[in-house]
PDB file of N, CA and C in Angstrom:
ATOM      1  N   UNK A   1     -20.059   1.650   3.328  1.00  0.00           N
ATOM      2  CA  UNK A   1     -19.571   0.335   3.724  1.00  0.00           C
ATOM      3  C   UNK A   1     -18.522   0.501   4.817  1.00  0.00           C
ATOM      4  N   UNK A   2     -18.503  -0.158   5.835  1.00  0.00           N
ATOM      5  CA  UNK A   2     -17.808   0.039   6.663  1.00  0.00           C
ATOM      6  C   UNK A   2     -16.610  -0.946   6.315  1.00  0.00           C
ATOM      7  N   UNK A   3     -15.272  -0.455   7.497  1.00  0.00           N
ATOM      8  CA  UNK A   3     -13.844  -1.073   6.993  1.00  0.00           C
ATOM      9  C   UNK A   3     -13.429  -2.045   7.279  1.00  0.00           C
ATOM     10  N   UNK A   4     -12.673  -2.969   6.985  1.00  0.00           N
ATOM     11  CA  UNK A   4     -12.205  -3.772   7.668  1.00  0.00           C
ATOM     12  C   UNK A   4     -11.627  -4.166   8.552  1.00  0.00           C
ATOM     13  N   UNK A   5     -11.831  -4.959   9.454  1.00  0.00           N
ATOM     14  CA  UNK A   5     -11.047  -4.515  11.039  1.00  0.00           C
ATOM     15  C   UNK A   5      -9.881  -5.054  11.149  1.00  0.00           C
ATOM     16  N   UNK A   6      -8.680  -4.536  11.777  1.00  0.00           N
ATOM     17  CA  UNK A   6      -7.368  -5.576  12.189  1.00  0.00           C
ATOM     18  C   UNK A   6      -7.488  -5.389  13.297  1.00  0.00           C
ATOM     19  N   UNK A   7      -6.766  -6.186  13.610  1.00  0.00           N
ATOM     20  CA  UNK A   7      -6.281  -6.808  15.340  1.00  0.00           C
ATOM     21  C   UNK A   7      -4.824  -6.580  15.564  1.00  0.00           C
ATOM     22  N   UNK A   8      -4.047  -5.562  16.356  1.00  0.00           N
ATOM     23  CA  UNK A   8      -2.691  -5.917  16.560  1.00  0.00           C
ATOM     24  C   UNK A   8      -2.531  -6.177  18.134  1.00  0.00           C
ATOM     25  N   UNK A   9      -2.126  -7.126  18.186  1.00  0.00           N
ATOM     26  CA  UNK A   9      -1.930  -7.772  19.698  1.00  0.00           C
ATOM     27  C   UNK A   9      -0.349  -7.209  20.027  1.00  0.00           C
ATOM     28  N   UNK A  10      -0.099  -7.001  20.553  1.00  0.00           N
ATOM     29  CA  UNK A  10       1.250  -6.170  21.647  1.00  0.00           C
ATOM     30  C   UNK A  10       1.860  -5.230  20.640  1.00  0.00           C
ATOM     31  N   UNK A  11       1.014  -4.254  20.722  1.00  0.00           N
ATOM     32  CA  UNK A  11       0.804  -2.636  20.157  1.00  0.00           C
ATOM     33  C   UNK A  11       1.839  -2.310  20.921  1.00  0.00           C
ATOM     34  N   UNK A  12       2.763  -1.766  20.407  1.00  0.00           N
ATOM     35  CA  UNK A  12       3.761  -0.829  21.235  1.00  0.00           C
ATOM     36  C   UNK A  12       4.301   0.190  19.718  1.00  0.00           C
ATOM     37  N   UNK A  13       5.548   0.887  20.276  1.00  0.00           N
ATOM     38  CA  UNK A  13       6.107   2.057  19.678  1.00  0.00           C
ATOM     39  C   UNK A  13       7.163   1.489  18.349  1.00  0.00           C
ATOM     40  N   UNK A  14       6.964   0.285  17.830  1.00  0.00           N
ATOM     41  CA  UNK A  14       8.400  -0.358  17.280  1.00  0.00           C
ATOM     42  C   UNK A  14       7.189  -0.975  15.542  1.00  0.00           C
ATOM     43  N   UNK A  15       7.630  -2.098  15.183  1.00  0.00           N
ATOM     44  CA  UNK A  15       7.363  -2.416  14.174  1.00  0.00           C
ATOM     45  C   UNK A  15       5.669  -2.529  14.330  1.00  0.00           C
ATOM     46  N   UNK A  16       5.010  -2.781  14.829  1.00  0.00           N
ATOM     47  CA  UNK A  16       3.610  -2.811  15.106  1.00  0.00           C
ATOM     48  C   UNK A  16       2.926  -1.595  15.003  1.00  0.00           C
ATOM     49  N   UNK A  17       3.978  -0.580  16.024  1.00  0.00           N
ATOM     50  CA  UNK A  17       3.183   0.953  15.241  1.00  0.00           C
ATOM     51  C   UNK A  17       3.541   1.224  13.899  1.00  0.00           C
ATOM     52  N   UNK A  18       4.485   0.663  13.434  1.00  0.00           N
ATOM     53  CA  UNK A  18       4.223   1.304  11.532  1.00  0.00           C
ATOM     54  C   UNK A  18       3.218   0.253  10.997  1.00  0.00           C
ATOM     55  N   UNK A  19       3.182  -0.797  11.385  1.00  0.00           N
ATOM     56  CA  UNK A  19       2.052  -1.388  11.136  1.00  0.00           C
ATOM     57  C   UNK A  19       0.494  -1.090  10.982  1.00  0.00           C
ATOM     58  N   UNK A  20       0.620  -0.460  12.034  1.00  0.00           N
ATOM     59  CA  UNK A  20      -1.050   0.332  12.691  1.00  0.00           C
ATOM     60  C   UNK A  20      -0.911   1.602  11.514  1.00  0.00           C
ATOM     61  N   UNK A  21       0.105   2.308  11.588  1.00  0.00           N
ATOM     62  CA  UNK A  21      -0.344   3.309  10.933  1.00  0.00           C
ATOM     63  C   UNK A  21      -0.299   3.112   9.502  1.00  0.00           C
ATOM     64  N   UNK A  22       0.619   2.527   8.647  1.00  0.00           N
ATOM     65  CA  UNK A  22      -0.146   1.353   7.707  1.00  0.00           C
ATOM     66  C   UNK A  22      -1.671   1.190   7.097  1.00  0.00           C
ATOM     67  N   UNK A  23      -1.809   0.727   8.070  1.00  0.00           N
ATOM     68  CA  UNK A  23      -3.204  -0.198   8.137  1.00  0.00           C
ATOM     69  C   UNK A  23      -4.452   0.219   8.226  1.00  0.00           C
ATOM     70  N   UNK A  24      -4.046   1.927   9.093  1.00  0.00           N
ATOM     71  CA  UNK A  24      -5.205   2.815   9.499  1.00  0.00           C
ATOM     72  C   UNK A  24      -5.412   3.835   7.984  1.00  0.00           C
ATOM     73  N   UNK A  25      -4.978   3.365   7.049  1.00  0.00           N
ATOM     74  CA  UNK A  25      -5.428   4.337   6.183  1.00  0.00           C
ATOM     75  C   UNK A  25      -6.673   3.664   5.726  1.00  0.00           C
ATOM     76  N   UNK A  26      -6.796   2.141   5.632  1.00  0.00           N
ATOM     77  CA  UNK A  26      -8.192   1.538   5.531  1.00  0.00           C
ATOM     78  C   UNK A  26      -8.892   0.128   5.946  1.00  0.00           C
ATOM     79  N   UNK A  27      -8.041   1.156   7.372  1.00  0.00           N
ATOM     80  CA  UNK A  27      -8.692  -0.376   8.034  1.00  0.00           C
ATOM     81  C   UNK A  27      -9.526   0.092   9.515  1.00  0.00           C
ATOM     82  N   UNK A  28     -10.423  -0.347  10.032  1.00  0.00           N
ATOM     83  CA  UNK A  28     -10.309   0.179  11.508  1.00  0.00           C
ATOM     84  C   UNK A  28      -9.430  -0.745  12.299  1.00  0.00           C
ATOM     85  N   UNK A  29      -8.758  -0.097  12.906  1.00  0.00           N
ATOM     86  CA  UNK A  29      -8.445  -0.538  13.886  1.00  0.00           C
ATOM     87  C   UNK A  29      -8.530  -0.823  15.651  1.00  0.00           C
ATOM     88  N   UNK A  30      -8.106  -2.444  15.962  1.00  0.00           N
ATOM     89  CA  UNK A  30      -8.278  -2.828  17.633  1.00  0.00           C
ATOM     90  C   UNK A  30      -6.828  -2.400  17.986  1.00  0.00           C
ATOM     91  N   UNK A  31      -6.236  -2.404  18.935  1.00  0.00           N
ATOM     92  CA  UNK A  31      -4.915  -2.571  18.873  1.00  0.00           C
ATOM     93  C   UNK A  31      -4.840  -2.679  20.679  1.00  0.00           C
ATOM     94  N   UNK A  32      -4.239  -3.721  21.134  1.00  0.00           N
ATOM     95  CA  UNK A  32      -4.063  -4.432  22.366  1.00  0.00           C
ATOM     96  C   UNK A  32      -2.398  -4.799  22.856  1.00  0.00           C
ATOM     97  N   UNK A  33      -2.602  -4.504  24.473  1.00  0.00           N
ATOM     98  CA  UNK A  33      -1.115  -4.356  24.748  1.00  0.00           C
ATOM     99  C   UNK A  33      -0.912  -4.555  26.496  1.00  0.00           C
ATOM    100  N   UNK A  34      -0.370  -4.752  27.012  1.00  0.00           N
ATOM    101  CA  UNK A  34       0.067  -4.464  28.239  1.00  0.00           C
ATOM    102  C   UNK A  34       0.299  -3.143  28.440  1.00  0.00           C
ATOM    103  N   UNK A  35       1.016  -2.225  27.808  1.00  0.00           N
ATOM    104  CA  UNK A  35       1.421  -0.993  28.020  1.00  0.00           C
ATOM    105  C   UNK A  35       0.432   0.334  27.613  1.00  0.00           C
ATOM    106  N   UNK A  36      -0.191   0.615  28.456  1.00  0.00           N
ATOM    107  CA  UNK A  36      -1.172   1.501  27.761  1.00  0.00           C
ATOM    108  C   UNK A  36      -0.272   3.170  27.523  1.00  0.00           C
ATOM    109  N   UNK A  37       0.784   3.472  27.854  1.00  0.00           N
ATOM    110  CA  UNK A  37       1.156   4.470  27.008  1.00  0.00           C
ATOM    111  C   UNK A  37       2.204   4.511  25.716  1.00  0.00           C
ATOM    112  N   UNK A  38       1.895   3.406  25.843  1.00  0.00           N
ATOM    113  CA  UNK A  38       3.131   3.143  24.158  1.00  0.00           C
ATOM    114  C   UNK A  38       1.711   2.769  23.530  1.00  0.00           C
ATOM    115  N   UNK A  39       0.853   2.030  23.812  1.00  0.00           N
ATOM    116  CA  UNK A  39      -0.558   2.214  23.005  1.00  0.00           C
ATOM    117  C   UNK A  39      -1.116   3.121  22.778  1.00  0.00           C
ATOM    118  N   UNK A  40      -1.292   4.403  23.766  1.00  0.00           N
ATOM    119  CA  UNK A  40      -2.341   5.279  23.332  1.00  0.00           C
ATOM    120  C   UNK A  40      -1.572   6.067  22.325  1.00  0.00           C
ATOM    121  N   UNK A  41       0.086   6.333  22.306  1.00  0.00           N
ATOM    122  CA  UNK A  41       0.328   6.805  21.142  1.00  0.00           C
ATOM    123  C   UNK A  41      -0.333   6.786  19.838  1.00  0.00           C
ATOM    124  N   UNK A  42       0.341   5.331  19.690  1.00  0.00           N
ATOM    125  CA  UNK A  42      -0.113   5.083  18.440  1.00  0.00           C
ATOM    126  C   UNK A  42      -1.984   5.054  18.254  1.00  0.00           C
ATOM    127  N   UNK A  43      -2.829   4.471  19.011  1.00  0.00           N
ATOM    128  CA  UNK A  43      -4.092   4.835  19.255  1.00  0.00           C
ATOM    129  C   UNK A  43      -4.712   6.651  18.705  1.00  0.00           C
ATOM    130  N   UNK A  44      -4.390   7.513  19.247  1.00  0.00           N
ATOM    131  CA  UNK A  44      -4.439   8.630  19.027  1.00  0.00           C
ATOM    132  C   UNK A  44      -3.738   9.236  17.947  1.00  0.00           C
ATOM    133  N   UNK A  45      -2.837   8.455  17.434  1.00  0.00           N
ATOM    134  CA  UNK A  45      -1.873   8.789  15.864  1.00  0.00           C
ATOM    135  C   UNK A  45      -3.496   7.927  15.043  1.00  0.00           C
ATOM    136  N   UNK A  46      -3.544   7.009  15.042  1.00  0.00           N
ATOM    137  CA  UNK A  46      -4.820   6.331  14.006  1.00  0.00           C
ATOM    138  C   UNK A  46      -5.551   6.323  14.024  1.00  0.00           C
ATOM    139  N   UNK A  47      -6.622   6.576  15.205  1.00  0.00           N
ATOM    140  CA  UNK A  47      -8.247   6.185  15.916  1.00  0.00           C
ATOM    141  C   UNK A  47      -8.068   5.523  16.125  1.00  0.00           C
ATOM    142  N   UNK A  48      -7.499   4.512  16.503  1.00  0.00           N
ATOM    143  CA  UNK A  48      -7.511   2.875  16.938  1.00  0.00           C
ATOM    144  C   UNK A  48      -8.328   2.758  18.089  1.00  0.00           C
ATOM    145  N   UNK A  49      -9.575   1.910  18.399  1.00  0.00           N
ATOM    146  CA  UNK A  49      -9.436   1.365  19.495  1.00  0.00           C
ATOM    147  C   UNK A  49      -8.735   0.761  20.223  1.00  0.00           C
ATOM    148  N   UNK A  50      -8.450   0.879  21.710  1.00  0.00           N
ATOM    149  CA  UNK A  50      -7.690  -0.099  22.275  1.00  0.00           C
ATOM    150  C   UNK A  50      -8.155  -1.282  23.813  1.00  0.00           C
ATOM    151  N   UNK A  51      -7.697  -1.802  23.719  1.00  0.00           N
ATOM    152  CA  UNK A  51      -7.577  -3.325  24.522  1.00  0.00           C
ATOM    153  C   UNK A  51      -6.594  -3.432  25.448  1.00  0.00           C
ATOM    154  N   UNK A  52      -6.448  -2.858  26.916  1.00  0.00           N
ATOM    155  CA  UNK A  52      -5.565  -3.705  27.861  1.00  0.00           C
ATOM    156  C   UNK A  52      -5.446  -4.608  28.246  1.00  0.00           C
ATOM    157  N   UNK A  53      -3.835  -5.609  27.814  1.00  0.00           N
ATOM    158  CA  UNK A  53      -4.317  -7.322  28.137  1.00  0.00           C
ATOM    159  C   UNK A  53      -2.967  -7.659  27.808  1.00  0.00           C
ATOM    160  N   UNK A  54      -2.698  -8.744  28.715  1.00  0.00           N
ATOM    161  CA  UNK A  54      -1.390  -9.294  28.607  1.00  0.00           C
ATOM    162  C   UNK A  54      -1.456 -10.719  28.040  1.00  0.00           C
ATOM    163  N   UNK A  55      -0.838 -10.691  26.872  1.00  0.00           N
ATOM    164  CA  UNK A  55      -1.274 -12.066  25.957  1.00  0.00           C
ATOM    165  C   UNK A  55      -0.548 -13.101  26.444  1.00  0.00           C
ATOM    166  N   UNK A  56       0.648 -12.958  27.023  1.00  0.00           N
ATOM    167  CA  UNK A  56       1.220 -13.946  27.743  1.00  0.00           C
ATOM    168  C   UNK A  56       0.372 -15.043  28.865  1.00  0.00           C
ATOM    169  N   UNK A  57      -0.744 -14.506  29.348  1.00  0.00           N
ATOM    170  CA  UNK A  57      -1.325 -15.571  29.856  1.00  0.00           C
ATOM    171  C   UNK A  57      -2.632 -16.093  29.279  1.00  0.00           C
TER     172      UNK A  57
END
């Protein structure tokens, strides 16, 4: 059975990455951001896929 997916929209290095890593014990994860190297951290800490995108607009 495959996992359940989350979504974290402005993935960065602060409360969102303990979030992700959290979450990645059974969840898959998206994880989306403006900043793609405070994302790929955490990305490469979980498997996360990721999403470049600025939610502000």
């Amino acid at each position: 059975m495959d996992k359940p997916r989350a979504v974290i929209i402005g993935a960065g290095d602060g409360l969102s990455a303990s979030l992700a890593r959290d979450l990645s014990r059974d969840h898959a994860l998206t994880l989306a951001a403006r900043s793609r190297e405070k994302m790929k951290v955490v990305a490469d800490e979980t498997g996360a896929e990721t999403v470049l995108l600025d939610a502000t607009n």
